[in-house]
Protein backbone atom coordinates (compact mmCIF):
# COMPACT_ATOMS: atom_id res chain seq x y z
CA UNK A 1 37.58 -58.83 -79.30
CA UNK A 2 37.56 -55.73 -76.67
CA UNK A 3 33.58 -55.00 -75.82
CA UNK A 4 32.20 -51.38 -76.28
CA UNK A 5 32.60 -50.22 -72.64
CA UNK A 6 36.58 -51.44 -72.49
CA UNK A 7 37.04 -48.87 -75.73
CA UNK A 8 35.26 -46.76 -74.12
CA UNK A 9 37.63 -46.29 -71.12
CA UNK A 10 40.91 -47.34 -73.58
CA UNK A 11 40.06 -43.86 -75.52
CA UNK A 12 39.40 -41.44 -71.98
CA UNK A 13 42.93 -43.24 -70.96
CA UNK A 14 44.38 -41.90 -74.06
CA UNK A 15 42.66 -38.48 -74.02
CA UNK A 16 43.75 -38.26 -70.42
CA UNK A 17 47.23 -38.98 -71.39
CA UNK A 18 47.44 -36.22 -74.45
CA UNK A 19 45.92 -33.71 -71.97
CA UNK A 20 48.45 -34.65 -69.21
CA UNK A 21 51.26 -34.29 -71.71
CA UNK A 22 49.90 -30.87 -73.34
CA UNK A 23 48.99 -29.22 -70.06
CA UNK A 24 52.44 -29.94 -68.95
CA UNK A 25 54.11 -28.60 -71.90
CA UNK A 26 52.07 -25.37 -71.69
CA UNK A 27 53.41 -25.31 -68.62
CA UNK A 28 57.11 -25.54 -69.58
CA UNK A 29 55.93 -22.80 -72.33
CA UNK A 30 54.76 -20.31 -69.28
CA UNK A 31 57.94 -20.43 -67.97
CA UNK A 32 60.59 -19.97 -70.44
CA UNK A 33 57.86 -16.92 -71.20
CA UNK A 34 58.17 -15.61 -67.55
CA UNK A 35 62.13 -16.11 -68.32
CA UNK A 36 62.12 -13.62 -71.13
CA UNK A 37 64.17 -10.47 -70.54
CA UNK A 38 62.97 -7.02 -71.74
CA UNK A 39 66.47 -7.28 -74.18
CA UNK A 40 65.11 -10.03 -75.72
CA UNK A 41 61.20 -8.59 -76.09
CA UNK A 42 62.69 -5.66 -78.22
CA UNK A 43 61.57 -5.32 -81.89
CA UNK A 44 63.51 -7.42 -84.54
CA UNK A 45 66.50 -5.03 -85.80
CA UNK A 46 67.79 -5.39 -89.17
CA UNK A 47 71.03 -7.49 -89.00
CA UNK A 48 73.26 -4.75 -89.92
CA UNK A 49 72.58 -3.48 -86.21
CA UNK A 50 73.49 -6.46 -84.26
CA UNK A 51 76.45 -6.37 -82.76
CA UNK A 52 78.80 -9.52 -82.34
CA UNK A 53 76.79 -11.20 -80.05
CA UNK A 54 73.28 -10.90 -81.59
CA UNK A 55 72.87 -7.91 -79.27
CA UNK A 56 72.59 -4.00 -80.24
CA UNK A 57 76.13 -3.34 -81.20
CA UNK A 58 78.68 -1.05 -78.55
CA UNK A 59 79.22 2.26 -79.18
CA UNK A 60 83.02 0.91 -80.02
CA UNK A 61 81.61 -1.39 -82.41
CA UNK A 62 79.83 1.11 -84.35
CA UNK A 63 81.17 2.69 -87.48
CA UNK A 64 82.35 5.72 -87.85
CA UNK A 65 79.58 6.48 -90.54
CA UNK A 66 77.08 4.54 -88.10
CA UNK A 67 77.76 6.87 -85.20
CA UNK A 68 77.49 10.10 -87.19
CA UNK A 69 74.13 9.04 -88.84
CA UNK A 70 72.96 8.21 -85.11
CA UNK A 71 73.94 11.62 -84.16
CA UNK A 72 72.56 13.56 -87.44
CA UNK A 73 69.25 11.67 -86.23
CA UNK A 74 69.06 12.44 -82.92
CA UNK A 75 69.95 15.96 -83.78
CA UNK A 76 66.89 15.88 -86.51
CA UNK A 77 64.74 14.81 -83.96
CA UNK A 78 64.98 16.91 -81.18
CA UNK A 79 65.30 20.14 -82.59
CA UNK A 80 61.85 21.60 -83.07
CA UNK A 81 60.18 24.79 -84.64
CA UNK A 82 58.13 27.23 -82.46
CA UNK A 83 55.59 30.13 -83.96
CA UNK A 84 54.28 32.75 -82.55
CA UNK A 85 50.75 33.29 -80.63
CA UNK A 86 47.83 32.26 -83.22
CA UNK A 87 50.79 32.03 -86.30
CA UNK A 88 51.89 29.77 -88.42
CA UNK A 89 54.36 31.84 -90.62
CA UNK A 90 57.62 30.47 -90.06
CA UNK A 91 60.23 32.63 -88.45
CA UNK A 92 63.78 33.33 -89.25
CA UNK A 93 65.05 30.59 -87.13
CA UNK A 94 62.54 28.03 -87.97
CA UNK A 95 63.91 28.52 -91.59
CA UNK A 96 67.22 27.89 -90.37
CA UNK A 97 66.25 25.13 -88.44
CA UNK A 98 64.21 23.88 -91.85
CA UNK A 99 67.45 24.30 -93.79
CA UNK A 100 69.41 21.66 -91.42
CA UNK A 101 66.96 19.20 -91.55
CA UNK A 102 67.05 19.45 -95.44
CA UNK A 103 70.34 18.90 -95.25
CA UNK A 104 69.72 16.04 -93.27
CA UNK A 105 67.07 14.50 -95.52
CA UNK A 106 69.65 15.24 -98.71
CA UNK A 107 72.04 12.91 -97.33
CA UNK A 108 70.15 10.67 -96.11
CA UNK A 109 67.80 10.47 -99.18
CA UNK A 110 66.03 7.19 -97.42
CA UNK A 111 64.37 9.16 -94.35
CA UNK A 112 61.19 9.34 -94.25
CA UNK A 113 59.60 12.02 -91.75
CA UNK A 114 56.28 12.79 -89.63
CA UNK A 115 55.55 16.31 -88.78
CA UNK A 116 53.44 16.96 -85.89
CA UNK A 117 51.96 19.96 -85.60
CA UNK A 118 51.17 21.15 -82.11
CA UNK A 119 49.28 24.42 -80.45
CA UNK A 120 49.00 25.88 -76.88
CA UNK A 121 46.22 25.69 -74.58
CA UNK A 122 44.30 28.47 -75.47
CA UNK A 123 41.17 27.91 -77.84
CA UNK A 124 38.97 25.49 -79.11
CA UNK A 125 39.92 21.94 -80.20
CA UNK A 126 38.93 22.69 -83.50
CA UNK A 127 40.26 25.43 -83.46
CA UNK A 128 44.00 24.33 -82.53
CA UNK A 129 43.54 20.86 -84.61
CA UNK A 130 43.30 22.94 -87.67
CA UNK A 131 46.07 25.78 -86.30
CA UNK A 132 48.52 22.78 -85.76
CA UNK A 133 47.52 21.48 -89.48
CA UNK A 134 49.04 24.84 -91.03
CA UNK A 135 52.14 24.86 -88.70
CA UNK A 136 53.02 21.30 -89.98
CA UNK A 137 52.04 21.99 -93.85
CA UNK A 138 54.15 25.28 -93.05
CA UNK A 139 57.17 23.34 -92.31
CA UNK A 140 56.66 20.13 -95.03
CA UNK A 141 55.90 23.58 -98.17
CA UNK A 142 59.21 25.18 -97.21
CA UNK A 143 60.94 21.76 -96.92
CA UNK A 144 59.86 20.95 -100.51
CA UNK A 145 61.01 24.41 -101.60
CA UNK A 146 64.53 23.45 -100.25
CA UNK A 147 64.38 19.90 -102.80
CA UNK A 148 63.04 17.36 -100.48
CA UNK A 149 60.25 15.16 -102.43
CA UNK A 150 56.99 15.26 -101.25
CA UNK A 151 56.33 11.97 -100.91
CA UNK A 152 59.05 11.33 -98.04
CA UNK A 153 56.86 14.00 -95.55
CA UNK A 154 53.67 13.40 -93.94
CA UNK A 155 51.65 15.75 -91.21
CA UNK A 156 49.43 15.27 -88.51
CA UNK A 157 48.29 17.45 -86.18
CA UNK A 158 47.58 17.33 -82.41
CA UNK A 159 46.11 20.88 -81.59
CA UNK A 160 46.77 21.48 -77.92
CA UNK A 161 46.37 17.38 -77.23
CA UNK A 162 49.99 16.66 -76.56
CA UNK A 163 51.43 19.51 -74.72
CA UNK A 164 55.28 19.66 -73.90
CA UNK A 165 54.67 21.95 -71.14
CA UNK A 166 52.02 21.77 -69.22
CA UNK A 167 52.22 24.44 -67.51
CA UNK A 168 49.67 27.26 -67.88
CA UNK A 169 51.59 30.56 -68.77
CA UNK A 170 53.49 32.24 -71.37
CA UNK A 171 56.42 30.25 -71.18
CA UNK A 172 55.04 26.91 -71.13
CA UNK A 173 52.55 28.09 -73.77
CA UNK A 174 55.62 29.10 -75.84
CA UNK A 175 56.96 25.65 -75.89
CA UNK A 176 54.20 24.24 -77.05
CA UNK A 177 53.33 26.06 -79.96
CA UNK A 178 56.19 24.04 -82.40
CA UNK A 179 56.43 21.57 -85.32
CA UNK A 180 58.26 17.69 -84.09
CA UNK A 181 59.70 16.03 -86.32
CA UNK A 182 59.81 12.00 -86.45
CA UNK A 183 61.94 9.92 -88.63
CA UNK A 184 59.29 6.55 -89.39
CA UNK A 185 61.10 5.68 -91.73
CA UNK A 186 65.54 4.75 -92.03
């Protein structure tokens, strides 16, 4: 029958062991991780956007309809509104502009959108938080006039936080007072 102290050193030779083996599978672990390609850190796409080979799909391997909603999304999303100095009354062309993406949102009745409403320099924080507030209500009203539920558009503003410009004159102050759009939801 083994005597206290030979236990003893059986279970540190057995603890030594499970340690050796874990610290070198961590290891192994750390370097498959270092292996990992940016590709293969993206987000998890739904299958229907994998191409073939697991990958995101070729522009050849895309759909007709596929390719057409990419472009109709990329066309919602970098069009924006501008207003005038201090305004938030939408203009002529904003309404136009408003019109299109309505259209967009009609056929695509799954979108969901963000609009960000953003101000120039000039004034308080305050001040522009709650000016960029009414530009972005401004634009979600008049989309709900044209038939898109409510419930699909949300607003946030930035005030003069996230400038597109930053330049400090009439132009770049121009650019900045606008409404983005953001699909968040497909």
């Amino acid at each position: 029958m083994p005597n206290k102290r030979s236990m003893s050193c059986l279970v540190v030779l057995v603890l030594c062991a499970f340690s050796f083996l874990a610290s070198s599978c961590s290891k192994e672990v750390v370097k498959k991780e270092e292996a990992v390609t940016p590709q293969e850190t993206r987000p998890m796409e739904r299958p229907s956007q994998l191409g073939p080979s697991g990958g995101r799909p070729s522009e050849e391997s895309l759909t007709a309809e596929e390719r057409l909603r990419r472009e109709a999304e990329a066309a919602f999303v970098n069009q924006d509104i501008y207003f005038d100095f201090d305004k938030y009354d939408l203009t002529p062309r904003a309404r136009e502009i408003l019109a299109d993406k309505a259209h967009f949102m009609k056929r695509f009745p799954t979108v969901k959108v963000l609009i960000e409403g953003h101000c120039d320099e000039r004034g308080t924080s305050e001040y522009n938080l709650a000016l960029g507030e009414r530009r972005a209500n401004a634009a979600k009203q008049y989309l709900i006039h044209l038939g898109i539920a409510e419930n699909r558009i949300s607003t946030i503003s930035y005030g003069k936080e996230r400038p597109v410009d930053p330049g400090h004159n009439e132009a770049a102050w121009a650019k900045n007072r606008r409404a983005h759009f953001v699909i968040t939801s497909r």
